[in-house]
PDB file of N, CA and C in Angstrom:
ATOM      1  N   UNK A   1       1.478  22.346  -6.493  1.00  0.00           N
ATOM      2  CA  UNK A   1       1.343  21.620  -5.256  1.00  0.00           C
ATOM      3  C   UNK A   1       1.660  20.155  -5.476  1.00  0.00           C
ATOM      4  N   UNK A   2       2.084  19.626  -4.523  1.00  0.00           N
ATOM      5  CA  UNK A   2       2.246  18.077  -4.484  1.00  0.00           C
ATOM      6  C   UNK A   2       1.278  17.086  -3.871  1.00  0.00           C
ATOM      7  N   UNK A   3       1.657  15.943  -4.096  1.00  0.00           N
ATOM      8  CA  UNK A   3       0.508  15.550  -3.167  1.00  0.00           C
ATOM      9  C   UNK A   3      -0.171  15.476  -2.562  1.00  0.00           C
ATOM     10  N   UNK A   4       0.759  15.915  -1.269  1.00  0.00           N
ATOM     11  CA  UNK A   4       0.161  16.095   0.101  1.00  0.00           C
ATOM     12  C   UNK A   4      -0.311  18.073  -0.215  1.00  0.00           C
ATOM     13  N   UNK A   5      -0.315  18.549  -1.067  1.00  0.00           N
ATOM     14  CA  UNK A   5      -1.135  19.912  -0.986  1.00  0.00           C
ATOM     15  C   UNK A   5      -2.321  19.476  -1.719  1.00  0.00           C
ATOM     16  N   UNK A   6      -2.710  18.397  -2.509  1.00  0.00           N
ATOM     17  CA  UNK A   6      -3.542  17.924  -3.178  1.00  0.00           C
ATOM     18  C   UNK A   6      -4.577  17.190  -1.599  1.00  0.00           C
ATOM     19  N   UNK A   7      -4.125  16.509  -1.164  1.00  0.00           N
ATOM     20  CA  UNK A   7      -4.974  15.597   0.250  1.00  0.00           C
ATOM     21  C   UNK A   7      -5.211  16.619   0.724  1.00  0.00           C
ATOM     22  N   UNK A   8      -4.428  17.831   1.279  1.00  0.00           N
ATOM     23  CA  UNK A   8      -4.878  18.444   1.842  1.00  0.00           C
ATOM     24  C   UNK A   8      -6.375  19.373   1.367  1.00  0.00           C
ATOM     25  N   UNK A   9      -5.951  19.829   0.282  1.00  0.00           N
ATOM     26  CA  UNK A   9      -7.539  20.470  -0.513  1.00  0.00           C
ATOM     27  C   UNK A   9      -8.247  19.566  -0.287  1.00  0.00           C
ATOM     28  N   UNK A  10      -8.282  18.194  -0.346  1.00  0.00           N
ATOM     29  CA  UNK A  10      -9.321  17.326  -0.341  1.00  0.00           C
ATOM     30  C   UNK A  10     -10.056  17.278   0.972  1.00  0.00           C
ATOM     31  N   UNK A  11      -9.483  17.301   1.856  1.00  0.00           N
ATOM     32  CA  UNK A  11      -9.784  17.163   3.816  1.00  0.00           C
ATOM     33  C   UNK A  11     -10.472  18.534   3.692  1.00  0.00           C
ATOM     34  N   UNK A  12      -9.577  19.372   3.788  1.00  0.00           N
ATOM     35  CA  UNK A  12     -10.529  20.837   3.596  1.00  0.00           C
ATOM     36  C   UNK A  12     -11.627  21.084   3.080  1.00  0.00           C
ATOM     37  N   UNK A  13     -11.969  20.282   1.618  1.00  0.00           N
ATOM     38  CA  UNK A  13     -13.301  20.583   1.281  1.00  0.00           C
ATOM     39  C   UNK A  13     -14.230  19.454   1.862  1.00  0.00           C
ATOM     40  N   UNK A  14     -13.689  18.478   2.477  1.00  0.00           N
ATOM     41  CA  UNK A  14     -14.410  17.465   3.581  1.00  0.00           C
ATOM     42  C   UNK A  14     -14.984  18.149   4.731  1.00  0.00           C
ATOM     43  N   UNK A  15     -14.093  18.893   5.524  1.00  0.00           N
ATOM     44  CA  UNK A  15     -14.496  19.704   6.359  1.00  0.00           C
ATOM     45  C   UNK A  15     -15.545  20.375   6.237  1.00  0.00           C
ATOM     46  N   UNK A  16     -15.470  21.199   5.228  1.00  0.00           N
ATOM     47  CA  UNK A  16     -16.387  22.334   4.469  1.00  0.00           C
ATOM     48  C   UNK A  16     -18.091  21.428   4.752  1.00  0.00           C
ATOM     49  N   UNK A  17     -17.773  20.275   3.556  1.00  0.00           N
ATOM     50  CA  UNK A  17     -19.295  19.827   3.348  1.00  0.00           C
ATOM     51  C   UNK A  17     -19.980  19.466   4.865  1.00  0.00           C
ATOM     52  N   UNK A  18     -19.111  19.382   5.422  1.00  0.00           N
ATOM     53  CA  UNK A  18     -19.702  18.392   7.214  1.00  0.00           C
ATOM     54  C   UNK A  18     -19.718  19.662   7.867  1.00  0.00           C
ATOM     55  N   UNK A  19     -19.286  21.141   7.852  1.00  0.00           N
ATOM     56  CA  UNK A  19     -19.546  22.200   8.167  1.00  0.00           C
ATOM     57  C   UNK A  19     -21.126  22.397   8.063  1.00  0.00           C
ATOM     58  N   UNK A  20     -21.175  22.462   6.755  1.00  0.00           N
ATOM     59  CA  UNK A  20     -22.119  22.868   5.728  1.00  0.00           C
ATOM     60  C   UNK A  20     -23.335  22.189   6.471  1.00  0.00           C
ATOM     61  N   UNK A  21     -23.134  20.766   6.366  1.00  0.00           N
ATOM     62  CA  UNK A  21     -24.686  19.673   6.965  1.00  0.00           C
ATOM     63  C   UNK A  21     -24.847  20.340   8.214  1.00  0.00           C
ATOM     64  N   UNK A  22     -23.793  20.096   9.099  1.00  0.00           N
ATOM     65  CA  UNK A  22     -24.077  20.493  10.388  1.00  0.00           C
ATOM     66  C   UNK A  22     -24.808  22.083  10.508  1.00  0.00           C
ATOM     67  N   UNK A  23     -24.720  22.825   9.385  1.00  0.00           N
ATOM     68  CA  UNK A  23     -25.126  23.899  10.049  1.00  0.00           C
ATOM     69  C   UNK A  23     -27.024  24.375   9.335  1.00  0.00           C
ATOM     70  N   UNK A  24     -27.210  23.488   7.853  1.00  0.00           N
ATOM     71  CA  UNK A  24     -27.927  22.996   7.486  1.00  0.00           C
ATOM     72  C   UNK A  24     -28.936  21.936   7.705  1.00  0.00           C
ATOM     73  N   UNK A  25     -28.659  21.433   9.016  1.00  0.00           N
ATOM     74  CA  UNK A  25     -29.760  20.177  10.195  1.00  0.00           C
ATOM     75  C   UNK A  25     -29.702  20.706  11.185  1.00  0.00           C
ATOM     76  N   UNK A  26     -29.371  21.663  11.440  1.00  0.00           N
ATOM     77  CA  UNK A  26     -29.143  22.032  12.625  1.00  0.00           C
ATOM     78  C   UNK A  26     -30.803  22.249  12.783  1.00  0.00           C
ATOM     79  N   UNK A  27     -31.269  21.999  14.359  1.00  0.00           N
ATOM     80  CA  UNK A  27     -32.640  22.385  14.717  1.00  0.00           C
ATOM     81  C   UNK A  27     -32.917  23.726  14.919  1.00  0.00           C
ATOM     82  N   UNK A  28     -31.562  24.741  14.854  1.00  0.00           N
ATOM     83  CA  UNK A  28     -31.777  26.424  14.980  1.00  0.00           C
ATOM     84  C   UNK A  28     -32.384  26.218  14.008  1.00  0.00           C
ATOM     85  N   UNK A  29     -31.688  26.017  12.673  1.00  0.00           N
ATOM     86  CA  UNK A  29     -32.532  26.043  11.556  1.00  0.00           C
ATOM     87  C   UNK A  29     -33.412  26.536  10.584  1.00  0.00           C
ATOM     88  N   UNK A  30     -34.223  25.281  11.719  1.00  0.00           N
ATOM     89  CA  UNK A  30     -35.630  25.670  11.041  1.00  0.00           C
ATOM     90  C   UNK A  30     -36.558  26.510  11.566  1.00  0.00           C
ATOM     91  N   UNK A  31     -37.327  26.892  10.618  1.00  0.00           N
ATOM     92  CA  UNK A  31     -38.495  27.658  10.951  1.00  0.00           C
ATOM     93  C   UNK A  31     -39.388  27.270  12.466  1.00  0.00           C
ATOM     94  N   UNK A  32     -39.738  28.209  13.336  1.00  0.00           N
ATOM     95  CA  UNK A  32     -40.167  27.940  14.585  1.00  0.00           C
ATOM     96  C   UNK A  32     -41.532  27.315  14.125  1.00  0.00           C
ATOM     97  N   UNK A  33     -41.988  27.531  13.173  1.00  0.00           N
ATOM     98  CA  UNK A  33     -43.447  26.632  12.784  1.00  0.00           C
ATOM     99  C   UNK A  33     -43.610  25.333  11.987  1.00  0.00           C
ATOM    100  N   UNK A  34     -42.289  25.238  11.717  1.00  0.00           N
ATOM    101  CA  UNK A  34     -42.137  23.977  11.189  1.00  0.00           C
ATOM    102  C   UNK A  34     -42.162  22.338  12.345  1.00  0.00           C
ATOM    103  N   UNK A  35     -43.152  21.729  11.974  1.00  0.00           N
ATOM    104  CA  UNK A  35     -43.232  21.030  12.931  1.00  0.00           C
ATOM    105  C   UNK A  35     -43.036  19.266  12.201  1.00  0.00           C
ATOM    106  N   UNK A  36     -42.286  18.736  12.630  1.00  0.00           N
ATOM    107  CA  UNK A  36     -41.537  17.245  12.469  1.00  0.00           C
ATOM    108  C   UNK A  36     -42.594  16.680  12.963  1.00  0.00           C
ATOM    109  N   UNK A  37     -42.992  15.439  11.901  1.00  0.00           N
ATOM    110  CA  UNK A  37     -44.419  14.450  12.171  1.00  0.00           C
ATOM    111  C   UNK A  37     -43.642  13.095  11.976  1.00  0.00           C
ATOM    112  N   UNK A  38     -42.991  12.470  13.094  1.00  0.00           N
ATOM    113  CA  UNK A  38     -42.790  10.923  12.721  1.00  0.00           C
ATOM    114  C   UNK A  38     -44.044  10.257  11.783  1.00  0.00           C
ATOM    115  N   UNK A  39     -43.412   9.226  10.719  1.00  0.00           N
ATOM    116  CA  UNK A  39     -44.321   8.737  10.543  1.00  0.00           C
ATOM    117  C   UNK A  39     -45.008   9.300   9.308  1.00  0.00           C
ATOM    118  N   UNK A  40     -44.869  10.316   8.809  1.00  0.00           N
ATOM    119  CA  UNK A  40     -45.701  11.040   7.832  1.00  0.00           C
ATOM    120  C   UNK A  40     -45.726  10.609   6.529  1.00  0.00           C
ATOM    121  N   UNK A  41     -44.282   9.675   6.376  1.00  0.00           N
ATOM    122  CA  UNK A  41     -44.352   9.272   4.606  1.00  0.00           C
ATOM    123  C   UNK A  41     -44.597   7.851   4.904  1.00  0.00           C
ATOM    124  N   UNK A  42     -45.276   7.206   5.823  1.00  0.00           N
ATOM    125  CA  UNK A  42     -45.846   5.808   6.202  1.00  0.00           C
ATOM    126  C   UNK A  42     -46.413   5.492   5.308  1.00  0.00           C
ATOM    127  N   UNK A  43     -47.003   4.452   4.696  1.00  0.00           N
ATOM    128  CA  UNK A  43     -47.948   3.925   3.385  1.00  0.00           C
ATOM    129  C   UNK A  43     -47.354   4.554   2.327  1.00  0.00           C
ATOM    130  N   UNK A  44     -46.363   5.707   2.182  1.00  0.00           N
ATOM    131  CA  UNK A  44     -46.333   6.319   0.576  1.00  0.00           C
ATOM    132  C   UNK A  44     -45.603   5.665  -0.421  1.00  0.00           C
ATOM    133  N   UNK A  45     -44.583   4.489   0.024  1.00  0.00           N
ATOM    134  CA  UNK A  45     -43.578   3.594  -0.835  1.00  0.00           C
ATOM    135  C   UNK A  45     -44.631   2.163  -0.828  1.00  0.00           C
ATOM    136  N   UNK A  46     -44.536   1.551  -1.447  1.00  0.00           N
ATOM    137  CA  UNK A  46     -44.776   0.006  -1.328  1.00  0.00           C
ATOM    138  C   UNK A  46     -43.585  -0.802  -2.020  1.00  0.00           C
ATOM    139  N   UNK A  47     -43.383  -2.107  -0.969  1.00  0.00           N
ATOM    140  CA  UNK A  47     -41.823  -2.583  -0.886  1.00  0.00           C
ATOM    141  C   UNK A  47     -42.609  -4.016  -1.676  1.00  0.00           C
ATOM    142  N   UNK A  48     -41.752  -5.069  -2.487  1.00  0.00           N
ATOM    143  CA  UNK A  48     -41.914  -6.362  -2.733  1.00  0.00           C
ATOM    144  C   UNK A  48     -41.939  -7.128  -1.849  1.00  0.00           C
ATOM    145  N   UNK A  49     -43.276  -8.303  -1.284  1.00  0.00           N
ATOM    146  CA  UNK A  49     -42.855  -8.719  -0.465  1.00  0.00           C
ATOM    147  C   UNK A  49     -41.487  -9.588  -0.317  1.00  0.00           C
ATOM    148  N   UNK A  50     -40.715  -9.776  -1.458  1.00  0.00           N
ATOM    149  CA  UNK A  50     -39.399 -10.758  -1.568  1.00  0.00           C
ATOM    150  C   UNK A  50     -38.436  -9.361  -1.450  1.00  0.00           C
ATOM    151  N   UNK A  51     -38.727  -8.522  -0.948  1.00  0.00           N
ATOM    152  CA  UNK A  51     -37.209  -7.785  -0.886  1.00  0.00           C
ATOM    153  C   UNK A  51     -36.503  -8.507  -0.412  1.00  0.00           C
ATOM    154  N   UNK A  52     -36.278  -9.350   0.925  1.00  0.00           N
ATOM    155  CA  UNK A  52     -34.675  -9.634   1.275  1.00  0.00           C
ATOM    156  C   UNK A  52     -34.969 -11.375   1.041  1.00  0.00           C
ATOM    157  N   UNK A  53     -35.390 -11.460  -0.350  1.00  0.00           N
ATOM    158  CA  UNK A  53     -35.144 -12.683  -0.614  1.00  0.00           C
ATOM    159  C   UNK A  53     -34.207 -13.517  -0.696  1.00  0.00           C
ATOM    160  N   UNK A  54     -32.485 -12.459  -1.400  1.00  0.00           N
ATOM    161  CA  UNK A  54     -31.618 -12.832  -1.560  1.00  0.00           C
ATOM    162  C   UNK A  54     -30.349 -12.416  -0.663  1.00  0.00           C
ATOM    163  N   UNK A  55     -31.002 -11.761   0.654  1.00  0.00           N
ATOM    164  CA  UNK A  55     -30.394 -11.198   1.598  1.00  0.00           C
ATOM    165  C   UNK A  55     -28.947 -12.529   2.027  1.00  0.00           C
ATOM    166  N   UNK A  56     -29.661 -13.258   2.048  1.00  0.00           N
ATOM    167  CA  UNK A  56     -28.453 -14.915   2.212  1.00  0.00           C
ATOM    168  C   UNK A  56     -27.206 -14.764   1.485  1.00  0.00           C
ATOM    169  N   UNK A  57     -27.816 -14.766  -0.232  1.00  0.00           N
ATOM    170  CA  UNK A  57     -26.523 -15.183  -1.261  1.00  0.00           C
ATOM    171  C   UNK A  57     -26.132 -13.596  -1.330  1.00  0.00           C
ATOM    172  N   UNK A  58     -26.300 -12.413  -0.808  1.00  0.00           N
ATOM    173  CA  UNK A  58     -25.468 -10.983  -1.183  1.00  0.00           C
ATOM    174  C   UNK A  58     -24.522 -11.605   0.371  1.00  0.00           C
ATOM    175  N   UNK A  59     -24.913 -11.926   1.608  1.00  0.00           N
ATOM    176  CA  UNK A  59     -24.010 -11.952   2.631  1.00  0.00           C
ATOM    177  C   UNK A  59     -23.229 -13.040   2.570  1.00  0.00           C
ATOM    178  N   UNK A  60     -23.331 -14.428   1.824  1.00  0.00           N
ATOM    179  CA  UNK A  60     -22.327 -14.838   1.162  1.00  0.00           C
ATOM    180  C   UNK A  60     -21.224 -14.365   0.708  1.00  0.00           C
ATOM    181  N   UNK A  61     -21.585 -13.835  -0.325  1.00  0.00           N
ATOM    182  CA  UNK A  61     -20.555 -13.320  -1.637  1.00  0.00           C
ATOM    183  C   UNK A  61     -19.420 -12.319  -0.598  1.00  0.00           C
ATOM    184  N   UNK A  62     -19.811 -11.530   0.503  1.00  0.00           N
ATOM    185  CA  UNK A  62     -19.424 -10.745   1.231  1.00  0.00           C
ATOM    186  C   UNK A  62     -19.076 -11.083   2.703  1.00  0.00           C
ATOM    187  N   UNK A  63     -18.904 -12.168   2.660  1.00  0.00           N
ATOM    188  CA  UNK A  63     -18.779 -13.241   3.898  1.00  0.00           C
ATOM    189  C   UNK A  63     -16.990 -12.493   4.606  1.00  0.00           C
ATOM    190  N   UNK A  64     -16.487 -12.547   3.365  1.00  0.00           N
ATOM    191  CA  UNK A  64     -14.902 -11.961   4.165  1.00  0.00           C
ATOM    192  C   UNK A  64     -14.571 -10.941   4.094  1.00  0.00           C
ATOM    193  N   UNK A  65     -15.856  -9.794   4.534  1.00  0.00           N
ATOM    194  CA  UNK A  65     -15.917  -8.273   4.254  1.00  0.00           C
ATOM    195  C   UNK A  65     -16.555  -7.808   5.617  1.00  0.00           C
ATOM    196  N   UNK A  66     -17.527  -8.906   6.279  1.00  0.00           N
ATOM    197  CA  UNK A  66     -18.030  -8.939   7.622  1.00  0.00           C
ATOM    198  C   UNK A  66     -17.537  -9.766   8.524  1.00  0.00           C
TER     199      UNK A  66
END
C-alpha cells in the first residue's frame, strides 16, 4: 500500500475507536440500576492552593498559539 492506503487504515481505525466510545457511553449501556451521583468524588483529590500560580508565564510562552 501507499500512502494514501496507509491514511486511510489510519481514519478507519479512528472511526473504529469513536464507534467504540460512542457505543461504550452510551446511556443504553448501562445497567438500569446503575445510578449517576453528581458530585460523588467531591473532597476525594486535594489541589495546592498555588495551582494556577503560574497560569500567567505558561499563557505567555503560548501567547502566539491563542
Amino acid at each position: 500500500m501507499g500512502k494514501s492506503g496507509e491514511n486511510f487504515d489510519e481514519i478507519n481505525a479512528f472511526f473504529d475507536l469513536l464507534s467504540y466510545k460512542v457505543n461504550a457511553l452510551s446511556t443504553e449501556n448501562l445497567p438500569s440500576n446503575r445510578k449517576i451521583t453528581p458530585g460523588l468524588a467531591e473532597g476525594k483529590w486535594q489541589y495546592p492552593k498555588d495551582i494556577n500560580a503560574f497560569d500567567d508565564d505558561v499563557s505567555d510562552m503560548f501567547e502566539d498559539y491563542l
